[in-house]
PDB file of N, CA and C in Angstrom:
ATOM      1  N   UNK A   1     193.504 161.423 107.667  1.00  0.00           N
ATOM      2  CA  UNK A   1     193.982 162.234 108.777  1.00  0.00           C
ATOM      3  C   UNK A   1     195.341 162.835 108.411  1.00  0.00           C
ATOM      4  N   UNK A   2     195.801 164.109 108.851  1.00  0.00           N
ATOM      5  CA  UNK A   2     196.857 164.898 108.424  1.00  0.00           C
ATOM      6  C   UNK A   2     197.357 165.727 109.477  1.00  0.00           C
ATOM      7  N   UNK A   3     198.415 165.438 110.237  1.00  0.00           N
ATOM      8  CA  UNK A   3     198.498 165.673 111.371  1.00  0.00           C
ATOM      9  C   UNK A   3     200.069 166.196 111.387  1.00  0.00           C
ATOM     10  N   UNK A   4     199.944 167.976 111.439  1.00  0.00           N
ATOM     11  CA  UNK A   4     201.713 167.736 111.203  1.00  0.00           C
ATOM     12  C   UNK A   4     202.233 167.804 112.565  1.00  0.00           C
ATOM     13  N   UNK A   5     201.437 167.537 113.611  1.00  0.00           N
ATOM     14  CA  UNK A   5     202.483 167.564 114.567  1.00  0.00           C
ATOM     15  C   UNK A   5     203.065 166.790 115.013  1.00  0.00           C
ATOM     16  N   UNK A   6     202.042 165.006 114.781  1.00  0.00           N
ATOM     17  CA  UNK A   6     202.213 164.106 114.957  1.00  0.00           C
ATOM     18  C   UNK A   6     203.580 163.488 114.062  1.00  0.00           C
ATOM     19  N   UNK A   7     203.316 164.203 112.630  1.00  0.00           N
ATOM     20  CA  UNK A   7     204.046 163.502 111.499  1.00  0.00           C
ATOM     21  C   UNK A   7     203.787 162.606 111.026  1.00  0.00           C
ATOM     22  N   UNK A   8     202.622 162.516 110.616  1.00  0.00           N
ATOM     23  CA  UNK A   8     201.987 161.869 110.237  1.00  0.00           C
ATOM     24  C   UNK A   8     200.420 161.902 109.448  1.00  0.00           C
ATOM     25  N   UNK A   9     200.686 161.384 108.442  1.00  0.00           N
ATOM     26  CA  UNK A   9     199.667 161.524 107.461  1.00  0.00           C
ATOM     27  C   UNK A   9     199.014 160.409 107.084  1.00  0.00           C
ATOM     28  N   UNK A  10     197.952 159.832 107.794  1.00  0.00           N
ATOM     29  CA  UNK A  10     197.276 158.207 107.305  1.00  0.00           C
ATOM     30  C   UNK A  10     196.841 158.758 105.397  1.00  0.00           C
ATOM     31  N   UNK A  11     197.052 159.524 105.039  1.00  0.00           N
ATOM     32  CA  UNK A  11     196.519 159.335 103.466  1.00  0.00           C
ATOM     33  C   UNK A  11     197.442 159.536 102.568  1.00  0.00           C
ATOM     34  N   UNK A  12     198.622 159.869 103.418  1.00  0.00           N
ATOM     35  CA  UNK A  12     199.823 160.103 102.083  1.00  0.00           C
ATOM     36  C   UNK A  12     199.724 158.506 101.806  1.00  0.00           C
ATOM     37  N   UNK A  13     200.214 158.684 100.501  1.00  0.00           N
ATOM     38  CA  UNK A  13     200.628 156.732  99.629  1.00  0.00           C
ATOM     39  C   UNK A  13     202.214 157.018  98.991  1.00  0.00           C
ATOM     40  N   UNK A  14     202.711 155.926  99.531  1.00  0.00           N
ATOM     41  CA  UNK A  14     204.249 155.584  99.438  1.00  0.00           C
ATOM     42  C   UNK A  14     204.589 156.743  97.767  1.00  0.00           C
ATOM     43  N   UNK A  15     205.826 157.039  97.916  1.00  0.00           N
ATOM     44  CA  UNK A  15     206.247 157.725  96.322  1.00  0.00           C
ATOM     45  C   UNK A  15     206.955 156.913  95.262  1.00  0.00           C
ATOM     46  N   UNK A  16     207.129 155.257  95.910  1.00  0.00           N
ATOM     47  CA  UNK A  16     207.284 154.360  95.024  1.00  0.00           C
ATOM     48  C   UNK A  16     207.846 152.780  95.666  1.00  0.00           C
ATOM     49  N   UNK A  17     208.604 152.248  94.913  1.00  0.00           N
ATOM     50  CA  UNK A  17     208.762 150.764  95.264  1.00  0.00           C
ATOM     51  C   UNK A  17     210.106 151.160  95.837  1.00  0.00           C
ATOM     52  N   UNK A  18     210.895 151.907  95.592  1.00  0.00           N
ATOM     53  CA  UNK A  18     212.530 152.027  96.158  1.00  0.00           C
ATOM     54  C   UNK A  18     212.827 153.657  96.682  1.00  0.00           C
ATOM     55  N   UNK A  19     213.793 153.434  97.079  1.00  0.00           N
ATOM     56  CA  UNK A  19     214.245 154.539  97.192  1.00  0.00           C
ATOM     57  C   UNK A  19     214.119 155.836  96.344  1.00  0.00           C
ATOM     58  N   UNK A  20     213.427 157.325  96.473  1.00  0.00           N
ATOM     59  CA  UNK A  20     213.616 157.847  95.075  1.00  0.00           C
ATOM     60  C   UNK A  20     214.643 158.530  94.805  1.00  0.00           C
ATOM     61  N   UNK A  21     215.943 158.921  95.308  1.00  0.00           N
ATOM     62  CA  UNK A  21     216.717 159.360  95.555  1.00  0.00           C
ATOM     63  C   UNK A  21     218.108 158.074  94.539  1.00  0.00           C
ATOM     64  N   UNK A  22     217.926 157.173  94.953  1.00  0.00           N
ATOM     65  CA  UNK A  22     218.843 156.764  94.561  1.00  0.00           C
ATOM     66  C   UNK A  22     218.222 155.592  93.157  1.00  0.00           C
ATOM     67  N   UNK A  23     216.942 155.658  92.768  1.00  0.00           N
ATOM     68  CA  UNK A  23     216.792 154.937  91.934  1.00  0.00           C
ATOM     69  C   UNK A  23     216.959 155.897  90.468  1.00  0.00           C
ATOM     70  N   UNK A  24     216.558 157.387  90.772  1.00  0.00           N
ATOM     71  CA  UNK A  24     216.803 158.346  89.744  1.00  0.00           C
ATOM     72  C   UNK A  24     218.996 158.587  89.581  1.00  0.00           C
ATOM     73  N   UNK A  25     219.288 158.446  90.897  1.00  0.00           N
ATOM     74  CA  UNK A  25     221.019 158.523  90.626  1.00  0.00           C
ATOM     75  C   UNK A  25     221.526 156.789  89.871  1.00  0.00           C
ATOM     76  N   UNK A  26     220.721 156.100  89.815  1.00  0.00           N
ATOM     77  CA  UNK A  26     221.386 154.549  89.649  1.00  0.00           C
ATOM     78  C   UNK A  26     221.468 154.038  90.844  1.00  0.00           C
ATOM     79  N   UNK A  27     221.535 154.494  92.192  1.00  0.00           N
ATOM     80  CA  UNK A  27     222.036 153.790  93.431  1.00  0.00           C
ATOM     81  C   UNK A  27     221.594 152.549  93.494  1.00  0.00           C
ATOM     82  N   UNK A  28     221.917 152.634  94.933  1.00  0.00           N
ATOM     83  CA  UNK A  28     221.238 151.007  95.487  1.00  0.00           C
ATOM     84  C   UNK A  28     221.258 151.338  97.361  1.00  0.00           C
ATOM     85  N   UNK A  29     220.553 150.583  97.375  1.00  0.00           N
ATOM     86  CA  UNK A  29     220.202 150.664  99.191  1.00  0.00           C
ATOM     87  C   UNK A  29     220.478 149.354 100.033  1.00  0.00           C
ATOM     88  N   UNK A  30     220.364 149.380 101.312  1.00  0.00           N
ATOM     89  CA  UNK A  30     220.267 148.106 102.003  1.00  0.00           C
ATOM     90  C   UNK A  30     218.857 148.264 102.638  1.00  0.00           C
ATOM     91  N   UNK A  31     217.826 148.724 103.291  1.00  0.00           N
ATOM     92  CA  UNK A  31     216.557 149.000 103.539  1.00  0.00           C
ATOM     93  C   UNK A  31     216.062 150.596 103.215  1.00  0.00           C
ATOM     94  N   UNK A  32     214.961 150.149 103.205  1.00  0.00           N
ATOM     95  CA  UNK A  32     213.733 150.813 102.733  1.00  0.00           C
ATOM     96  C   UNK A  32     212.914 152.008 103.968  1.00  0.00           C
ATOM     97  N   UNK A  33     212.929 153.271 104.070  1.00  0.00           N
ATOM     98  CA  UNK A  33     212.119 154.077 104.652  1.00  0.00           C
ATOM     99  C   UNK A  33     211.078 154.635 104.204  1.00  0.00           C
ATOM    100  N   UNK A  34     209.778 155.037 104.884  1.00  0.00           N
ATOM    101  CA  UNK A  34     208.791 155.838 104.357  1.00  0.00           C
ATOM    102  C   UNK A  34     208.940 156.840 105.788  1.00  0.00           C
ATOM    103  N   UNK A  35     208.572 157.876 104.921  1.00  0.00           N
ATOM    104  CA  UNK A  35     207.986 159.295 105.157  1.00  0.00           C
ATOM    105  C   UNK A  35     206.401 159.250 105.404  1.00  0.00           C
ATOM    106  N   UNK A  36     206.208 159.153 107.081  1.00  0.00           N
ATOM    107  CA  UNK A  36     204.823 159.020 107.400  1.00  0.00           C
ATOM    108  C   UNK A  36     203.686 160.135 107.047  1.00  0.00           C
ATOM    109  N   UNK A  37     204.877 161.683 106.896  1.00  0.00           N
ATOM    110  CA  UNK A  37     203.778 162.356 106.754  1.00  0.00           C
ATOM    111  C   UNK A  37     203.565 162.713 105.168  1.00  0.00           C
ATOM    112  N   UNK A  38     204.717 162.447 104.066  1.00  0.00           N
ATOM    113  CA  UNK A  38     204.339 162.600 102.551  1.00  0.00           C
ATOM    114  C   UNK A  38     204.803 161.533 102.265  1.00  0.00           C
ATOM    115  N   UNK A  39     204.810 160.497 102.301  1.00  0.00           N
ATOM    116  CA  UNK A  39     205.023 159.060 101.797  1.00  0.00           C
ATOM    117  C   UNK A  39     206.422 158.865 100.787  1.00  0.00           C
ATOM    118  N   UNK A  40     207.535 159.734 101.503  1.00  0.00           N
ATOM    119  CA  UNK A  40     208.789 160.052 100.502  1.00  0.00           C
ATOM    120  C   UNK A  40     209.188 158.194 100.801  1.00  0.00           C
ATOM    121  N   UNK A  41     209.787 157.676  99.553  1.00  0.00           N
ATOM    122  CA  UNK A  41     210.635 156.468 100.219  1.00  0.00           C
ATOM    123  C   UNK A  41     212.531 156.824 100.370  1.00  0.00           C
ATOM    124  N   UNK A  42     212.287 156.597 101.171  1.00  0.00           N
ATOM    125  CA  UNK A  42     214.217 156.657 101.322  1.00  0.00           C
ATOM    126  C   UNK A  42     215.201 155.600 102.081  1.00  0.00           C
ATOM    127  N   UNK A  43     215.891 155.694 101.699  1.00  0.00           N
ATOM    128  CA  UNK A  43     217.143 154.700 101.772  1.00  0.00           C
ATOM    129  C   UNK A  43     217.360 154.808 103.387  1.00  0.00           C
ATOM    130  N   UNK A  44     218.153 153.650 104.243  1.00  0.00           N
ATOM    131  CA  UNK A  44     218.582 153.766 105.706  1.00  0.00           C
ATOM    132  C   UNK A  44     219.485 154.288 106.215  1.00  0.00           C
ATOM    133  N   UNK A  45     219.787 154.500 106.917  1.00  0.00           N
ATOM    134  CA  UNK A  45     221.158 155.254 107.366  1.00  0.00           C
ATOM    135  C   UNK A  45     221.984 154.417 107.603  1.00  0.00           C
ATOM    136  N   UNK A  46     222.378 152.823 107.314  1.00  0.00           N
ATOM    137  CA  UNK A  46     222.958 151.854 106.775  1.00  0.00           C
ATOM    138  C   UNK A  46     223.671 152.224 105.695  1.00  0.00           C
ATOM    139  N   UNK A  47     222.402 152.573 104.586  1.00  0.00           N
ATOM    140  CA  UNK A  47     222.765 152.902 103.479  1.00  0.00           C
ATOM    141  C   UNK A  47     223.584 153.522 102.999  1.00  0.00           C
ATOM    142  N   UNK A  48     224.463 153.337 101.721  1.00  0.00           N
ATOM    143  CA  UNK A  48     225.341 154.653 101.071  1.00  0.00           C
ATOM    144  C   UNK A  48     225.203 155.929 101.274  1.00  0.00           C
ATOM    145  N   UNK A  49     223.690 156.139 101.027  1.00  0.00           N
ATOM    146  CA  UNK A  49     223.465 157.746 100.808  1.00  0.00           C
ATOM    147  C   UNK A  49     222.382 157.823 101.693  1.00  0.00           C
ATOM    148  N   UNK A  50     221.791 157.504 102.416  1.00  0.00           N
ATOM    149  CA  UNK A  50     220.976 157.602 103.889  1.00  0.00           C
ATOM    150  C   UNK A  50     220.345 158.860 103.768  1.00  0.00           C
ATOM    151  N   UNK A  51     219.185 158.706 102.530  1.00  0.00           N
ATOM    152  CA  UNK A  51     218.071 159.433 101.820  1.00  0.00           C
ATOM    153  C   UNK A  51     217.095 159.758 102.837  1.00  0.00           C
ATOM    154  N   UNK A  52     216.676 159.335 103.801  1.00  0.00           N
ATOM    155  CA  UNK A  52     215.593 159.395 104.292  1.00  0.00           C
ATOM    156  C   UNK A  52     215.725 160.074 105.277  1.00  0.00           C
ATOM    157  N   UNK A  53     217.091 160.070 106.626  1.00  0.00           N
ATOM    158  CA  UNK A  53     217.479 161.202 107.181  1.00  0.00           C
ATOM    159  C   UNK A  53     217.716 162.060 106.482  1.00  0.00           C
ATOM    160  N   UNK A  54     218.048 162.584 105.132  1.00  0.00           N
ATOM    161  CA  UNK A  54     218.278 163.704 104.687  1.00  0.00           C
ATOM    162  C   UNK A  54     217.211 164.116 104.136  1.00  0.00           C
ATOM    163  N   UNK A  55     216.016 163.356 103.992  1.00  0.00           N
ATOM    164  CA  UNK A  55     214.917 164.044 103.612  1.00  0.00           C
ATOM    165  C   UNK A  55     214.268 164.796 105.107  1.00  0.00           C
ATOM    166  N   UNK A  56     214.566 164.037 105.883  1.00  0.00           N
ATOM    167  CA  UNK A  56     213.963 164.368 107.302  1.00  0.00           C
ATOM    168  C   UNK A  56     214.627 166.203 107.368  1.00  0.00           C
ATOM    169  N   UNK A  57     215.361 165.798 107.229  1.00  0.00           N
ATOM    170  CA  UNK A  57     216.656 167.224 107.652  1.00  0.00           C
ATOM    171  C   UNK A  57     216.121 167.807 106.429  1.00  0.00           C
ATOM    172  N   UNK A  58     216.099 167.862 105.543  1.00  0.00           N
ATOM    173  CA  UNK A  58     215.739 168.921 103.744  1.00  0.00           C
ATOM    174  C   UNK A  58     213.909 169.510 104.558  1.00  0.00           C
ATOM    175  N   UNK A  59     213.214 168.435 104.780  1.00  0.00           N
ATOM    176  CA  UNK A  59     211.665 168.905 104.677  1.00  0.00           C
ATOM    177  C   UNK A  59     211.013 168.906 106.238  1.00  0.00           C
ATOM    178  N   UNK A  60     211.895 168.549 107.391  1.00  0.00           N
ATOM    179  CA  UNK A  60     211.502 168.842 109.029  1.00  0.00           C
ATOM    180  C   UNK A  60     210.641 167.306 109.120  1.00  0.00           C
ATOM    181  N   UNK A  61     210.008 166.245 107.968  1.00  0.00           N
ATOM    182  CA  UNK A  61     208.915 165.474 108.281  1.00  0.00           C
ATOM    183  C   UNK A  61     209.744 164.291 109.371  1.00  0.00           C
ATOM    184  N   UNK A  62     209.224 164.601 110.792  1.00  0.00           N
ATOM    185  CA  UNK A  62     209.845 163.957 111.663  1.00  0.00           C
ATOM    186  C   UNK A  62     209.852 162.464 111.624  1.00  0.00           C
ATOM    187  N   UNK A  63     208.985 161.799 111.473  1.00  0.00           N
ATOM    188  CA  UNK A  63     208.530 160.555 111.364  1.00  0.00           C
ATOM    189  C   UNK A  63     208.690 159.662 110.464  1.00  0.00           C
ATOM    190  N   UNK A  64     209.382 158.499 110.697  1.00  0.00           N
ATOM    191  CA  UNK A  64     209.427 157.390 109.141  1.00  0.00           C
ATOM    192  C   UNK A  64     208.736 155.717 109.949  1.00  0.00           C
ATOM    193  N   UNK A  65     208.568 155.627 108.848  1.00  0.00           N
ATOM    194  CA  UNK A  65     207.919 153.689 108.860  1.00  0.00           C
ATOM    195  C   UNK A  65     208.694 153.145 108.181  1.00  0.00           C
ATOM    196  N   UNK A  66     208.833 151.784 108.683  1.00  0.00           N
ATOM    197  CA  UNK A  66     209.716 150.890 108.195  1.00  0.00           C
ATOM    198  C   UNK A  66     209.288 150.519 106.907  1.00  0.00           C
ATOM    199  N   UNK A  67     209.745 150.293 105.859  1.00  0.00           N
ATOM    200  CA  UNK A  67     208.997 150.182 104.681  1.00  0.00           C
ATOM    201  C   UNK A  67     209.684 148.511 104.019  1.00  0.00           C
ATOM    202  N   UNK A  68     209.911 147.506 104.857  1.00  0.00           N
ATOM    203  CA  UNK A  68     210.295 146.837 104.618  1.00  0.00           C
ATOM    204  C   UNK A  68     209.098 145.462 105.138  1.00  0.00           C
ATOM    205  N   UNK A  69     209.004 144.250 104.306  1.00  0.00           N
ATOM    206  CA  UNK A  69     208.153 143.664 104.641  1.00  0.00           C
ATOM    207  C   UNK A  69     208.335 142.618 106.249  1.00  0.00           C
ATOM    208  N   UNK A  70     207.183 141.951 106.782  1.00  0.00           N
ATOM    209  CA  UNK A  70     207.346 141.493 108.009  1.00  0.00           C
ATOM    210  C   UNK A  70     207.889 142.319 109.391  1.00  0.00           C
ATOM    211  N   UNK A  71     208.425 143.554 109.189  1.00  0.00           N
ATOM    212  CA  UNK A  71     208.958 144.428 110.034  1.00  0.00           C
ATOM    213  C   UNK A  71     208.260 145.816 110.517  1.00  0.00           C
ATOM    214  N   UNK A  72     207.248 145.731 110.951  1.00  0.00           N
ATOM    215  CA  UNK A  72     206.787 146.947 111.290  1.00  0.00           C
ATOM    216  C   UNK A  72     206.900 147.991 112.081  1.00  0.00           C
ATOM    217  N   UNK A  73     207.148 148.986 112.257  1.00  0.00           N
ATOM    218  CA  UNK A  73     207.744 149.772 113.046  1.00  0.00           C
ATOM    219  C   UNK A  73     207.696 151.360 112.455  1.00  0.00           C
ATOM    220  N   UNK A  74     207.870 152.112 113.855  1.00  0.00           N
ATOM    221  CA  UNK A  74     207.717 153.655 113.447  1.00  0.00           C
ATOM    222  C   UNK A  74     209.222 154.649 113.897  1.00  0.00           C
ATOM    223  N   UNK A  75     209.926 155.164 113.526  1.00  0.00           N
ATOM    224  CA  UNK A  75     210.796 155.990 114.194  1.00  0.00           C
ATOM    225  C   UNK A  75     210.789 157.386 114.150  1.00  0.00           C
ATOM    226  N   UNK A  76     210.352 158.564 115.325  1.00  0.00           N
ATOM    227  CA  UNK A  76     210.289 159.579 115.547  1.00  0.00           C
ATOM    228  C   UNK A  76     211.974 160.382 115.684  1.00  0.00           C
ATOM    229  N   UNK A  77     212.297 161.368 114.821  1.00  0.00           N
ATOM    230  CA  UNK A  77     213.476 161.681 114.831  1.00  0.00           C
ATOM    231  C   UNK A  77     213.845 163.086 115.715  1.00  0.00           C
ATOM    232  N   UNK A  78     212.645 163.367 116.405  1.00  0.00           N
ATOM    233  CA  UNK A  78     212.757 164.306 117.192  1.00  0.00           C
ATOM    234  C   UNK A  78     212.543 163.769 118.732  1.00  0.00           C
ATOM    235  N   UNK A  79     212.497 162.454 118.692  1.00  0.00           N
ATOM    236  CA  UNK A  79     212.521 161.706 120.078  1.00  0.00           C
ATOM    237  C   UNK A  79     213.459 160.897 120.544  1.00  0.00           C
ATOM    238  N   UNK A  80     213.876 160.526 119.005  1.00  0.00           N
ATOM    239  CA  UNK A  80     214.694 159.484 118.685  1.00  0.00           C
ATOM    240  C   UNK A  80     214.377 157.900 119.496  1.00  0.00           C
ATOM    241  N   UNK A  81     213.037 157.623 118.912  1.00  0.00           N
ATOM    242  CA  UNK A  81     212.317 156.736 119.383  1.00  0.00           C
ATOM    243  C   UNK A  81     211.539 156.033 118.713  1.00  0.00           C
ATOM    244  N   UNK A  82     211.966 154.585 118.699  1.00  0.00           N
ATOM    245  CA  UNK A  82     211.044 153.849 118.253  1.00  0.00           C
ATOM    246  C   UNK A  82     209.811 153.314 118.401  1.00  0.00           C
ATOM    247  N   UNK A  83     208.530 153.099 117.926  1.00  0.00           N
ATOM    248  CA  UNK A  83     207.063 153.151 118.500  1.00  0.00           C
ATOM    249  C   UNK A  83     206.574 152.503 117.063  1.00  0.00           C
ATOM    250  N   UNK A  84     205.121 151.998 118.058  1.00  0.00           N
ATOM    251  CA  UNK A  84     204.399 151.439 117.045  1.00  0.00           C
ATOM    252  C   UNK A  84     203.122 152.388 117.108  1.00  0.00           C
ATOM    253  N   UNK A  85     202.761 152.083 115.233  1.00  0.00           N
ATOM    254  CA  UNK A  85     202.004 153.310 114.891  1.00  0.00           C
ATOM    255  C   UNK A  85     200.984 152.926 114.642  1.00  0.00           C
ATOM    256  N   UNK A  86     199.735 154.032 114.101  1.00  0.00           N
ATOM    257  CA  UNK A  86     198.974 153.638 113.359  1.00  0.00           C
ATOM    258  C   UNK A  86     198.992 152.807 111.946  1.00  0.00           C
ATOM    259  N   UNK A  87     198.067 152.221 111.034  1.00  0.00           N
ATOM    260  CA  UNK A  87     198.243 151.829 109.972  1.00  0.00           C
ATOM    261  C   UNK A  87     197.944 153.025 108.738  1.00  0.00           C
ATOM    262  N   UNK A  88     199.114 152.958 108.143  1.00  0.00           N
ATOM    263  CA  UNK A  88     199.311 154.108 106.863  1.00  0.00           C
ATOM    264  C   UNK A  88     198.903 153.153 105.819  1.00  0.00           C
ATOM    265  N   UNK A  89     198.458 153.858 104.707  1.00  0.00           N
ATOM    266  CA  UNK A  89     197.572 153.648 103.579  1.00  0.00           C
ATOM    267  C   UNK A  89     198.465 152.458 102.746  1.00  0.00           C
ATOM    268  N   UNK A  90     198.436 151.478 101.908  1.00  0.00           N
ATOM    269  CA  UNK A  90     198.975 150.142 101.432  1.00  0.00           C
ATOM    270  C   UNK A  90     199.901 151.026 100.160  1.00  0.00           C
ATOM    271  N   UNK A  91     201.217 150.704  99.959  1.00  0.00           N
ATOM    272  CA  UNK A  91     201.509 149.391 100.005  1.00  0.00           C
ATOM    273  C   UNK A  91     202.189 149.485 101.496  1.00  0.00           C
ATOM    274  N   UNK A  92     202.518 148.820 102.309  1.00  0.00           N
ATOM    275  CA  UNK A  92     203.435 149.272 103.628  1.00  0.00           C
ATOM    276  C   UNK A  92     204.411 148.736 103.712  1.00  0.00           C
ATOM    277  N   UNK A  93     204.819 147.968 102.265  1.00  0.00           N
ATOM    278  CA  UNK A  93     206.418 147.149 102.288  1.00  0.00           C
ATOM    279  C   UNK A  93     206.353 147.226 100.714  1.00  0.00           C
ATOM    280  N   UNK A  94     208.033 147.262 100.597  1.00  0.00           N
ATOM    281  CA  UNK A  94     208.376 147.391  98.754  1.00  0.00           C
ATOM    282  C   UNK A  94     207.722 145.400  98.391  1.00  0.00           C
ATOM    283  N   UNK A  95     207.778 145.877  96.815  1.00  0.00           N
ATOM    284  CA  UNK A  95     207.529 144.431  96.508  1.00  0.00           C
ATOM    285  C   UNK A  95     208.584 142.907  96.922  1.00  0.00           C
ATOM    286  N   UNK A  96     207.189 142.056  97.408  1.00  0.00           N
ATOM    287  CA  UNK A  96     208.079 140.454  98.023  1.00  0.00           C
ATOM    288  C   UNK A  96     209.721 140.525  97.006  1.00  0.00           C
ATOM    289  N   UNK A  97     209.126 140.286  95.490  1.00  0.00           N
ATOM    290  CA  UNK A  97     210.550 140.282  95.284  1.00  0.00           C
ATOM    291  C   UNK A  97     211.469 141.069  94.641  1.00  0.00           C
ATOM    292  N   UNK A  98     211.397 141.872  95.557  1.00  0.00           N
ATOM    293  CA  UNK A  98     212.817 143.318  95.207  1.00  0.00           C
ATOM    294  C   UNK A  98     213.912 142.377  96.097  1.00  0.00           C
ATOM    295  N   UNK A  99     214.924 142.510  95.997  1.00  0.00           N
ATOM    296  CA  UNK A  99     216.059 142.138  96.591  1.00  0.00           C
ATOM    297  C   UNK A  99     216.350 143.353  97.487  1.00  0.00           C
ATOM    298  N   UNK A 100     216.501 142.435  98.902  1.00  0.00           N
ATOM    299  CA  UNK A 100     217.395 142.972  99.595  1.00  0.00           C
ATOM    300  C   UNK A 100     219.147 142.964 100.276  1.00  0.00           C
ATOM    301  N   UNK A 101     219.918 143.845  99.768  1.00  0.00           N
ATOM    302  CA  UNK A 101     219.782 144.772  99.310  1.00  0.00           C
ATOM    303  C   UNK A 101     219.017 144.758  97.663  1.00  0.00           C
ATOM    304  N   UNK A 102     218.865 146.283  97.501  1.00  0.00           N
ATOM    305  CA  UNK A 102     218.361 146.568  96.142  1.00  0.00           C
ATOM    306  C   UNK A 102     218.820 147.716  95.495  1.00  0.00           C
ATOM    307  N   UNK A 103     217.933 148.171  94.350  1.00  0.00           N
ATOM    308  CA  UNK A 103     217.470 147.423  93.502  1.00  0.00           C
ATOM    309  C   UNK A 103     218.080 146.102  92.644  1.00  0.00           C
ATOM    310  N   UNK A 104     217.315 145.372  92.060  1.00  0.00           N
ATOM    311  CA  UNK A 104     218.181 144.271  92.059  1.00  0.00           C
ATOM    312  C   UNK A 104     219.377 144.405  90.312  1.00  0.00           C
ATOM    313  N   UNK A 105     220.480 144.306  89.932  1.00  0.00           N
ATOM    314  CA  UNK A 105     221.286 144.531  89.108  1.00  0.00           C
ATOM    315  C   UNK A 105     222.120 145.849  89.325  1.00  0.00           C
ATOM    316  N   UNK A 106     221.859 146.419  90.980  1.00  0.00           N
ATOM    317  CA  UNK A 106     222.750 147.525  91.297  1.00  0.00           C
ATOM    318  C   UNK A 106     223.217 147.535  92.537  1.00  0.00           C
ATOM    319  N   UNK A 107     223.507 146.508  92.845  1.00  0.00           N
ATOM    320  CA  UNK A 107     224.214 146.527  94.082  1.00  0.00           C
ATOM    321  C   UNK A 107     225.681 145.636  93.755  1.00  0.00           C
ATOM    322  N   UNK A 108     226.864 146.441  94.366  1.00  0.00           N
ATOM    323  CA  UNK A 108     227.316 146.070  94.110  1.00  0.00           C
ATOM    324  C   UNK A 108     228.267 144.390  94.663  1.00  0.00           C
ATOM    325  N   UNK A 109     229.426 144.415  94.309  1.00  0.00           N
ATOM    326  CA  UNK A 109     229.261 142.737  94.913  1.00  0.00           C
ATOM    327  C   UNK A 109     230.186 142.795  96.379  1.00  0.00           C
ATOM    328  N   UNK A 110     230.588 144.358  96.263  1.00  0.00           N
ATOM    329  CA  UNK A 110     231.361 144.407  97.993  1.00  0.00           C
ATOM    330  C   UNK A 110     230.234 145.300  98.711  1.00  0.00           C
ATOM    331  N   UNK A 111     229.225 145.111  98.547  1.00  0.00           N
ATOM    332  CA  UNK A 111     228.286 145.937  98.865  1.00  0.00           C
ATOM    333  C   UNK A 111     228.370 146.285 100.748  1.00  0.00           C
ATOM    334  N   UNK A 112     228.638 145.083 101.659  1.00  0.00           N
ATOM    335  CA  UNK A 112     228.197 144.959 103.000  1.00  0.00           C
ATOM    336  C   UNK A 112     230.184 146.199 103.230  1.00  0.00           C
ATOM    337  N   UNK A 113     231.086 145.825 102.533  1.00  0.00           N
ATOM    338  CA  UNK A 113     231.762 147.009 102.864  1.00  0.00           C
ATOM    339  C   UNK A 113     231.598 148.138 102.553  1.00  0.00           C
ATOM    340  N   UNK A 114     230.655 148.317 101.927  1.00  0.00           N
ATOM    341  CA  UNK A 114     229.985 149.991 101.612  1.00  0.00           C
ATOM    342  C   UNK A 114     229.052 150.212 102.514  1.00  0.00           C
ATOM    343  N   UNK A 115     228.579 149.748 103.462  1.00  0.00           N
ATOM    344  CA  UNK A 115     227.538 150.124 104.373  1.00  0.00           C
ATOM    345  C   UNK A 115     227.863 151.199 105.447  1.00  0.00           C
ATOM    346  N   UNK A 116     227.453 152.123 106.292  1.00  0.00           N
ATOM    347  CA  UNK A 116     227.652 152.705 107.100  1.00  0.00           C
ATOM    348  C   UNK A 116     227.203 151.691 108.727  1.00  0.00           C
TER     349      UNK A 116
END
């Protein structure tokens, strides 16, 4: 299903295990977003560089899933509302052991004072 009004795409598949934004710069993140309707992964708005609102804002795709494990959840950025969604295509959380924060050997060690 491909639904751009919804924002949402049950067949997009995640664009990787981390962030792609900051795993191509070296970064590091504190959680994990997906892009419901092209399966972008991006960083939180926690985060340093808060990839995933700026993908929202770069490409209009309103909608992200939590991409973190045990935590499921949907956030609409044109409602600014949280909701529970349908189920999007596997994986629906980065791997058990990525460190959070991550990736693991790039975070740094004052990391929680770098957070937004």
């Amino acid at each position: 299903m491909h639904d751009t009004e919804s924002g949402i795409d049950l067949d997009a598949e995640p664009s990787g295990e981390g962030c792609a934004e900051c795993l191509k710069a070296g970064g590091w993140w504190l959680h994990l977003r997906r892009c419901a309707q092209c399966g972008h992964i991006g960083c939180c708005d926690s985060s340093p560089s808060q990839h995933a609102t700026r993908h929202f804002r770069e490409t209009g795709h309103p909608v992200i899933a939590n991409f973190e494990p045990d935590d499921a959840w949907f956030y609409d950025y044109r409602s600014r509302r949280a909701f529970d969604g349908p189920a999007l295509k596997p994986p629906l959380f980065h791997p058990l052991d990525q460190p959070t924060p991550g990736p693991h050997g790039k975070v740094p060690r004052d990391w929680e004072d770098l957070l937004h």
